[in-house]
N, C-alpha and C. Protein backbone atom coordinates (compact mmCIF):
# COMPACT_ATOMS: atom_id res chain seq x y z
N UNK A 1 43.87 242.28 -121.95
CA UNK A 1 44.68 241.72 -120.88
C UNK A 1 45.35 242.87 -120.12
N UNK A 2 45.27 242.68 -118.90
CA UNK A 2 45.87 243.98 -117.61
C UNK A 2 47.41 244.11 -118.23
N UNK A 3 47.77 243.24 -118.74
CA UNK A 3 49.51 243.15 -118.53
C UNK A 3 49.89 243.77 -119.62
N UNK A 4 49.30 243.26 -120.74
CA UNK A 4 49.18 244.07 -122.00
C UNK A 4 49.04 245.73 -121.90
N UNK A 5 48.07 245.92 -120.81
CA UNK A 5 47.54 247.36 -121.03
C UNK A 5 48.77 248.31 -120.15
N UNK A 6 49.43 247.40 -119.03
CA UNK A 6 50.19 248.10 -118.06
C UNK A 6 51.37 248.23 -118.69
N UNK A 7 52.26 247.33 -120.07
CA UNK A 7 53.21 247.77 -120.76
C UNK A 7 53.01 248.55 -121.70
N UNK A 8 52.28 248.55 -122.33
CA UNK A 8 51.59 250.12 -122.79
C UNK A 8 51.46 251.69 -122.11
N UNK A 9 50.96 251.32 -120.77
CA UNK A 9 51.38 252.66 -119.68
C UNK A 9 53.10 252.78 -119.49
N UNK A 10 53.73 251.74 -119.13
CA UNK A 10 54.72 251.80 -119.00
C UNK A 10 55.80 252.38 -120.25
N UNK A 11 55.84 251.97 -121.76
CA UNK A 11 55.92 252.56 -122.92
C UNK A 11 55.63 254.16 -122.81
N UNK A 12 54.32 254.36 -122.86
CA UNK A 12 54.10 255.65 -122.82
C UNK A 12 54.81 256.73 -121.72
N UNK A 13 54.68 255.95 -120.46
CA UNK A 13 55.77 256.68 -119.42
C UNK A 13 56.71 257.11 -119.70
N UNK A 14 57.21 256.05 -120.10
CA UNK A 14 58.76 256.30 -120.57
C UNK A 14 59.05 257.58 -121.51
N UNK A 15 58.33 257.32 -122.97
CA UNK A 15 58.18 257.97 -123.57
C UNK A 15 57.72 259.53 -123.61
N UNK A 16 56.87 259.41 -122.42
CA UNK A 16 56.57 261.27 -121.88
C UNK A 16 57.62 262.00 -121.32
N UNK A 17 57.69 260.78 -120.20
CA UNK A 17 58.81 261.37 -118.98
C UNK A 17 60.04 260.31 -119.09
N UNK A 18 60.91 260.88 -120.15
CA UNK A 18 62.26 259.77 -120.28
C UNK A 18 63.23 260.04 -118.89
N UNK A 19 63.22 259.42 -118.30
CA UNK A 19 64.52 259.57 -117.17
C UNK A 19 65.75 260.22 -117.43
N UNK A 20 66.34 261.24 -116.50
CA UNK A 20 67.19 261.86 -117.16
C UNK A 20 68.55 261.18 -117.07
N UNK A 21 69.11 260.03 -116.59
CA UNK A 21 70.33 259.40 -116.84
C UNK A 21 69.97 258.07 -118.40
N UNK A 22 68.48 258.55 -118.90
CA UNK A 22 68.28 257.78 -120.35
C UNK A 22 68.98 258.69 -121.36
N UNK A 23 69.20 258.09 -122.44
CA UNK A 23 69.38 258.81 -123.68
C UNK A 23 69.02 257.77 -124.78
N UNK A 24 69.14 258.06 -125.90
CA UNK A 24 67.84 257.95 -127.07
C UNK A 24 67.57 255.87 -127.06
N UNK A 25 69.16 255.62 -126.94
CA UNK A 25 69.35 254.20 -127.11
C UNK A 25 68.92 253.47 -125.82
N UNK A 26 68.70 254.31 -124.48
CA UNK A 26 68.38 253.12 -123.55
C UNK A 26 66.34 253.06 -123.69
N UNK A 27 66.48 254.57 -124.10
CA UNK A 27 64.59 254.54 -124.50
C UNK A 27 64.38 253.27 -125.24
N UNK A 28 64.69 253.52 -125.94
CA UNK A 28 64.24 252.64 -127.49
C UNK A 28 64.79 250.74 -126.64
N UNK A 29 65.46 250.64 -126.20
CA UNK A 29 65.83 249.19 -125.55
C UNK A 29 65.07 249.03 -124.45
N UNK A 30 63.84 250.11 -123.28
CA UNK A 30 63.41 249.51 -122.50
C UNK A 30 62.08 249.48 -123.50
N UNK A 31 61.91 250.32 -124.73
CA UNK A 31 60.74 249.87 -125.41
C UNK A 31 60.71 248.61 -126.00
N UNK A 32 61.89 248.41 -126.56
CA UNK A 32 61.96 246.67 -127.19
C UNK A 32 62.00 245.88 -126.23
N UNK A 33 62.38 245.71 -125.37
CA UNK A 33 62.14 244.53 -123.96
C UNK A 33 60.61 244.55 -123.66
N UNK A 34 60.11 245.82 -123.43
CA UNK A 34 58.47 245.47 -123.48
C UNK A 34 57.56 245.47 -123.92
N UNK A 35 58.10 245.50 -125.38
CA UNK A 35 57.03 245.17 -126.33
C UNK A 35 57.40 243.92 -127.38
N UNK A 36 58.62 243.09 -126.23
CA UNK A 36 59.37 241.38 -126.53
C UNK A 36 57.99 240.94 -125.39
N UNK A 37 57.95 241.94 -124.18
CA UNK A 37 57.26 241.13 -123.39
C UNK A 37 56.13 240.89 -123.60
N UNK A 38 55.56 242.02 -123.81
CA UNK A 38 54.16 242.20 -124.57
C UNK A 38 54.04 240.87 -125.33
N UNK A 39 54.92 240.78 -125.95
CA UNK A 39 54.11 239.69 -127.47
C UNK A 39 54.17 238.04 -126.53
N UNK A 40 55.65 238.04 -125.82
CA UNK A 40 55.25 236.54 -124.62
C UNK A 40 54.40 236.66 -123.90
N UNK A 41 54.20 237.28 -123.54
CA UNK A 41 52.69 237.31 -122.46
C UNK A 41 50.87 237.13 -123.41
N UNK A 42 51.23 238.09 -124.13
CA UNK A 42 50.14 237.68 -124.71
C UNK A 42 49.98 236.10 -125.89
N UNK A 43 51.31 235.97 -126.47
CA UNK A 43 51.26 234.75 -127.38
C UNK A 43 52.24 233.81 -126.80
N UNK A 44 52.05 233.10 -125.32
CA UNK A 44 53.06 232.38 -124.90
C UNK A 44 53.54 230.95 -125.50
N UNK A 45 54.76 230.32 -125.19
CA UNK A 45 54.85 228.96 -125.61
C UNK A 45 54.00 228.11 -124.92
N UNK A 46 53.40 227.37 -125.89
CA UNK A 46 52.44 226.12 -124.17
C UNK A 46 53.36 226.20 -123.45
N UNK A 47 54.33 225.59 -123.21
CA UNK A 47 54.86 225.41 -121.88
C UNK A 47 55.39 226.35 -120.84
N UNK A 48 55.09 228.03 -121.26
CA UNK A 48 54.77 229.29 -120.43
C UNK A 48 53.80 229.52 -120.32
N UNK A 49 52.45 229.00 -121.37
CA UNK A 49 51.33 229.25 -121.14
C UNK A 49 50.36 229.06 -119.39
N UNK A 50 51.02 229.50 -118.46
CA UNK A 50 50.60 229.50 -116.94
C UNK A 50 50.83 230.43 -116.17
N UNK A 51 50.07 230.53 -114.99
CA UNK A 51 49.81 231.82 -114.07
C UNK A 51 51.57 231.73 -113.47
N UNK A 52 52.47 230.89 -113.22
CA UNK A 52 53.62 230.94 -112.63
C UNK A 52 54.33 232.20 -113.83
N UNK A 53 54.34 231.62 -115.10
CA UNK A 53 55.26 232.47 -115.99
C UNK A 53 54.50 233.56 -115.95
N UNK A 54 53.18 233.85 -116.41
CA UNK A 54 52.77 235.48 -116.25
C UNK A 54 53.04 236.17 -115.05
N UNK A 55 53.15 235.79 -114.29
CA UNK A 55 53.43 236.47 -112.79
C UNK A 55 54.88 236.68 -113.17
N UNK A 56 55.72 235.98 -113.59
CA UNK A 56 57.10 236.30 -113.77
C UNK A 56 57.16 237.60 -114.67
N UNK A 57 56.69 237.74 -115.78
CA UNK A 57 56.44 238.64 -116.39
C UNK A 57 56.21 240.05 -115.88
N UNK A 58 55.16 239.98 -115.16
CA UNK A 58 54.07 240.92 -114.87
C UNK A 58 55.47 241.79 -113.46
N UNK A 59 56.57 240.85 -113.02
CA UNK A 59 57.02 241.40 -112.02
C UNK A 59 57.99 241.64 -112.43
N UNK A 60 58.52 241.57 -113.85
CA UNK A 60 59.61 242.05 -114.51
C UNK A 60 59.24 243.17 -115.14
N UNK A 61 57.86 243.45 -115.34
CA UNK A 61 57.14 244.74 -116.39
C UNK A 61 57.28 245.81 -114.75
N UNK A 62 57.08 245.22 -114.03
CA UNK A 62 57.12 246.14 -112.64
C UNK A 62 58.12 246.50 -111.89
N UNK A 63 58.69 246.03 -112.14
CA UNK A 63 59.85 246.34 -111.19
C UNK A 63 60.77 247.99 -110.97
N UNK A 64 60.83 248.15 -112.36
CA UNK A 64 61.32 249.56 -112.67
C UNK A 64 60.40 250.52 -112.17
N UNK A 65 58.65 250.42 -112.36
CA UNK A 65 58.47 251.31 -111.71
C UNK A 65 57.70 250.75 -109.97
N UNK A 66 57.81 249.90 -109.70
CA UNK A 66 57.41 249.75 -107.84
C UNK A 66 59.08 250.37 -107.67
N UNK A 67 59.89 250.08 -107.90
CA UNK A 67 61.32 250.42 -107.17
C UNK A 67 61.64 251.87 -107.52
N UNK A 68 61.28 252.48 -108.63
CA UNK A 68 61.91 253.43 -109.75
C UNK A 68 61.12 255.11 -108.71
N UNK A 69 61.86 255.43 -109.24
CA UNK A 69 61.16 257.16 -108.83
C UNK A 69 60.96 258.19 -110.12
N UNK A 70 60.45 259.32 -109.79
CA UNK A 70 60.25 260.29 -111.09
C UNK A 70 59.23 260.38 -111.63
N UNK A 71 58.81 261.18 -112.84
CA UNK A 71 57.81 261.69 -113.15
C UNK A 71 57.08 260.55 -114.16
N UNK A 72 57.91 259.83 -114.87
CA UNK A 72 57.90 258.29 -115.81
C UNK A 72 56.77 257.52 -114.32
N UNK A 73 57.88 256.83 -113.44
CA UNK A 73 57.02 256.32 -112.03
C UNK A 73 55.91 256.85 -112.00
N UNK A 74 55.71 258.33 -111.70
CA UNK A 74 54.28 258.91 -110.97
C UNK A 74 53.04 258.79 -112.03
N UNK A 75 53.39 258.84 -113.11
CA UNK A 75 52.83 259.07 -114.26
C UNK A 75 52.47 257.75 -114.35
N UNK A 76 53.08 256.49 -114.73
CA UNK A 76 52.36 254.84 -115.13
C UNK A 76 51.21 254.97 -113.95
N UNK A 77 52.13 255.11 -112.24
CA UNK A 77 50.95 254.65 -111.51
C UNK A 77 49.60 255.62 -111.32
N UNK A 78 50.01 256.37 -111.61
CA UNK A 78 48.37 257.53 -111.62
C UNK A 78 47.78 256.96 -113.01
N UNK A 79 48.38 256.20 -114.04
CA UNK A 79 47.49 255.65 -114.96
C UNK A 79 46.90 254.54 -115.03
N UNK A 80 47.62 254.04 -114.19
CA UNK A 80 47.66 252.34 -113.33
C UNK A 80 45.94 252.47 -113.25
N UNK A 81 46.05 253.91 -111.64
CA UNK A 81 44.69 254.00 -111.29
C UNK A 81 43.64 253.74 -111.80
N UNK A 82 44.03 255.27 -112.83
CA UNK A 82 42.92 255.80 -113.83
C UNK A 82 42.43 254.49 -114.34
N UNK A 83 43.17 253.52 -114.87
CA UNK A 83 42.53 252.04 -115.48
C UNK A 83 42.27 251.50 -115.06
N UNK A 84 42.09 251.01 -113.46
CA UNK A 84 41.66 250.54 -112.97
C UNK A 84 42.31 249.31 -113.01
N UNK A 85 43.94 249.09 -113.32
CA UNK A 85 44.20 247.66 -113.21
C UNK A 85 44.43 246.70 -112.08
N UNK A 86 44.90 245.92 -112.45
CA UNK A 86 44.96 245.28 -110.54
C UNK A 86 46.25 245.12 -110.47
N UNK A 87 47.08 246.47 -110.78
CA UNK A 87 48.30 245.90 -109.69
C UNK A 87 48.46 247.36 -108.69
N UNK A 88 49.66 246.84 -107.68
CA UNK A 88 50.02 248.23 -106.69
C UNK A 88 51.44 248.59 -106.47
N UNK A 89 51.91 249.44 -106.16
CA UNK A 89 53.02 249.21 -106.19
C UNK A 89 53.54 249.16 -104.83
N UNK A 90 54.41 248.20 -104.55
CA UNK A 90 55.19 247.44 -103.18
C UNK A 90 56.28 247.65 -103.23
N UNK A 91 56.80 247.03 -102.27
CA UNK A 91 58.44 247.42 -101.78
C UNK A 91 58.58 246.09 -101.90
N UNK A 92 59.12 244.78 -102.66
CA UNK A 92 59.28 243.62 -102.62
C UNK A 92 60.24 243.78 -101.51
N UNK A 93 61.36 244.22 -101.50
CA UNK A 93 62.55 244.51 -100.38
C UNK A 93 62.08 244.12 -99.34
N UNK A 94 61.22 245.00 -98.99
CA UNK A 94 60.89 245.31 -97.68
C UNK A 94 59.93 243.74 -97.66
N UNK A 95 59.34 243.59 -97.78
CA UNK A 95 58.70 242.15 -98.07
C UNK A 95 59.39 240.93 -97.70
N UNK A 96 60.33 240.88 -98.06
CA UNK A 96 61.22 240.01 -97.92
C UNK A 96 62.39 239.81 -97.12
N UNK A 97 62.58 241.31 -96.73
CA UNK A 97 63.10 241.15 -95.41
C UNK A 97 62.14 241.00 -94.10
N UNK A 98 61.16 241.50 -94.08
CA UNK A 98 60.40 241.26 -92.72
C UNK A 98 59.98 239.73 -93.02
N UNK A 99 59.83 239.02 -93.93
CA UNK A 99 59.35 237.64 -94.00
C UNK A 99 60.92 236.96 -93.53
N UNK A 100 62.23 237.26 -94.12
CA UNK A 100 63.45 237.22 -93.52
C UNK A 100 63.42 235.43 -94.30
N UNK A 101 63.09 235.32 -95.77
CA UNK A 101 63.09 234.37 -96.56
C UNK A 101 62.94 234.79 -98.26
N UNK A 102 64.18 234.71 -98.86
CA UNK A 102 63.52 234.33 -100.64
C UNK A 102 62.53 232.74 -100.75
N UNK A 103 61.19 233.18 -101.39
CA UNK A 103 60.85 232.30 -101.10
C UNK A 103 60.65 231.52 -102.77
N UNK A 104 61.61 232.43 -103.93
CA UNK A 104 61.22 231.53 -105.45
C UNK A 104 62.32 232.37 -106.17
N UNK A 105 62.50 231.67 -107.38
CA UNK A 105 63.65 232.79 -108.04
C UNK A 105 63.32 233.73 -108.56
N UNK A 106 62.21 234.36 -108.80
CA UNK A 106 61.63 235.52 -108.75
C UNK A 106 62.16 236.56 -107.97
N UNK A 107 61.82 236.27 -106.92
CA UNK A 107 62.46 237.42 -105.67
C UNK A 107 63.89 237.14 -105.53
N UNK A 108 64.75 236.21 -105.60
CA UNK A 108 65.97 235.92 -105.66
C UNK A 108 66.77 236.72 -106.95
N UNK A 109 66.07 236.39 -108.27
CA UNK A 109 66.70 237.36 -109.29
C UNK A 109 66.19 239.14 -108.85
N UNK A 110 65.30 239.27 -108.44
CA UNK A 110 65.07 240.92 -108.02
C UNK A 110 66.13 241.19 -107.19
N UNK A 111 66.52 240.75 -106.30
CA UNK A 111 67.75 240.57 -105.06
C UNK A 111 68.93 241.14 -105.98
N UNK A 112 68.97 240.20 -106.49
CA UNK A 112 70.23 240.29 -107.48
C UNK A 112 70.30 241.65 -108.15
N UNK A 113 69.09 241.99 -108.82
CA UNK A 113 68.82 243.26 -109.58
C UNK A 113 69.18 244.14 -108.96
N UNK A 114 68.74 244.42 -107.44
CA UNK A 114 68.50 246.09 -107.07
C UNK A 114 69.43 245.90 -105.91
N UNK A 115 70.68 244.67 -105.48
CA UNK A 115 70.76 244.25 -104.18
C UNK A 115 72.05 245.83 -104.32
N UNK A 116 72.96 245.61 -105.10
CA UNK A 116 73.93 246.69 -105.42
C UNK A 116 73.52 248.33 -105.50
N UNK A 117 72.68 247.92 -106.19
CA UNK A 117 72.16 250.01 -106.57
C UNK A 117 71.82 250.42 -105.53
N UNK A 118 70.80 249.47 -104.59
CA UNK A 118 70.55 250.14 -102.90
C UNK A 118 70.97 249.79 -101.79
N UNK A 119 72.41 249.50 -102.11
CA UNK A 119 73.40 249.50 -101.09
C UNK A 119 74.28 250.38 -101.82
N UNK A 120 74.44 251.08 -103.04
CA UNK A 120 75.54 252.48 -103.32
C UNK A 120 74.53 253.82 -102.87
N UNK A 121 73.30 253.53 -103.08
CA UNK A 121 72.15 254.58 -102.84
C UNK A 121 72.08 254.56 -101.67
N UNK A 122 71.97 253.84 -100.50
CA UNK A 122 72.08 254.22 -99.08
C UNK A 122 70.28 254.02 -99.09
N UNK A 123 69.85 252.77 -100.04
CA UNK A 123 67.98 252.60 -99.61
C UNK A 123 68.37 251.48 -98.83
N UNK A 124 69.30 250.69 -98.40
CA UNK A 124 68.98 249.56 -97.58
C UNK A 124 70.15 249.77 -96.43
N UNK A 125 70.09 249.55 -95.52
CA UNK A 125 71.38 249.85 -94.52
C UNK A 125 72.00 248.42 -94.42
N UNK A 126 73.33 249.21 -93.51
CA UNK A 126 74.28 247.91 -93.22
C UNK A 126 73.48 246.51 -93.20
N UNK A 127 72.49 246.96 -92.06
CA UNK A 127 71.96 245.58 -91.34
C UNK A 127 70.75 244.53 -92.64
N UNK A 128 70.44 245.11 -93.17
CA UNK A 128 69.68 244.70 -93.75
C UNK A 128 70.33 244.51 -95.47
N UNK A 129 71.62 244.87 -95.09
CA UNK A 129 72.54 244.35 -96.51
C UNK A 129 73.25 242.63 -96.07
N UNK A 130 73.20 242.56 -94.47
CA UNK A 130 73.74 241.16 -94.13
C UNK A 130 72.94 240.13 -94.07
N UNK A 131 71.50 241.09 -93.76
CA UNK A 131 70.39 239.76 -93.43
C UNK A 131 70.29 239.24 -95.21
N UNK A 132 70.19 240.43 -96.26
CA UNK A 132 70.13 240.14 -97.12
C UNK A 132 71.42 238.96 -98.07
N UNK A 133 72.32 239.43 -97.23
CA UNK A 133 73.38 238.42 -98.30
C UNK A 133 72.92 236.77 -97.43
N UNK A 134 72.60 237.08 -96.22
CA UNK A 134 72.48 235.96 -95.35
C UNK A 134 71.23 234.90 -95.88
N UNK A 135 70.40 236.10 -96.59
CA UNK A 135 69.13 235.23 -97.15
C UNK A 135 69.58 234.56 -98.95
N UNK A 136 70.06 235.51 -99.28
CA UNK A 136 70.82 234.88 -100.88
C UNK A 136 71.26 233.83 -100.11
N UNK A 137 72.35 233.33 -99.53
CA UNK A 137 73.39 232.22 -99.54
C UNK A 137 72.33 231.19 -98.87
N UNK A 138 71.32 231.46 -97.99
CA UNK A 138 70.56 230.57 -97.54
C UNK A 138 69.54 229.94 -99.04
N UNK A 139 69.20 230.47 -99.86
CA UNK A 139 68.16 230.28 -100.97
C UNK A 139 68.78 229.44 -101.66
N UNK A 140 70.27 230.09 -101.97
CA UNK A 140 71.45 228.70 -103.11
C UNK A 140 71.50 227.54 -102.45
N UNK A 141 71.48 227.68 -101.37
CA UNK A 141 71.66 226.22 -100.83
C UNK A 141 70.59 225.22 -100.52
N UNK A 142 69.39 225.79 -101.00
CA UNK A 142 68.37 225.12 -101.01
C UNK A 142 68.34 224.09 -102.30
């Protein structure tokens, strides 16, 4: 299974190229989250057993590195390649602002995830921090 094989790259990333604001305990906790995920994805409950929940998965195994930078990042996706799996890495952000809609809680919890870190980081500007709160409050009220 691709998803299987891409938290395995991702593991090993980590593990080559640990990020330097990691230390020993956040290693070892993004290894237990994906190798919790690993085992749901591959042995799901029937009632996750579907392409909606693996996709949920598969964009929670991703996220750190489509958003993430560094040698961990460069390293999964040059192995990504090498394997030939089928994913790429995107800018969901950017996605979702030019569509100028959350369109599932998927992208709504990512919002949530990265909406703070790249508005202290200076990756999203003013304008696109209002369209963004403008699109959260529009999604809750759906």
């Amino acid at each position: 299974m691709a998803l299987g094989q891409a938290i395995d790259i991702a593991i090993s990333s980590i593990k080559k190229f640990p990020p330097e604001d990691f230390d020993e305990e956040d290693i070892q906790q993004f290894i237990d989250v994906y190798l919790e995920t690993k085992e749901l994805a591959l042995n799901p409950e029937k009632r996750y057993a579907n392409l909606e929940s693996l996709s949920y998965e598969e964009n929670g195994i991703l996220i750190y590195f489509r958003e993430g930078s560094g040698k961990a990042v460069e390293f999964f996706w040059k192995k990504i390649k090498e394997e030939k799996l089928p994913y790429k890495r995107t800018n969901l952000i950017k996605k979702i602002l030019k569509r100028k809609k959350i369109k599932n809680m998927m992208e709504y919890e990512y919002i949530m995830d990265v909406f703070l870190p790249y508005q202290e980081e200076g990756i999203i500007t003013k304008k696109q921090v209002d369209l963004l709160n403008k699109l959260i409050v529009d999604f809750e009220i759906e």
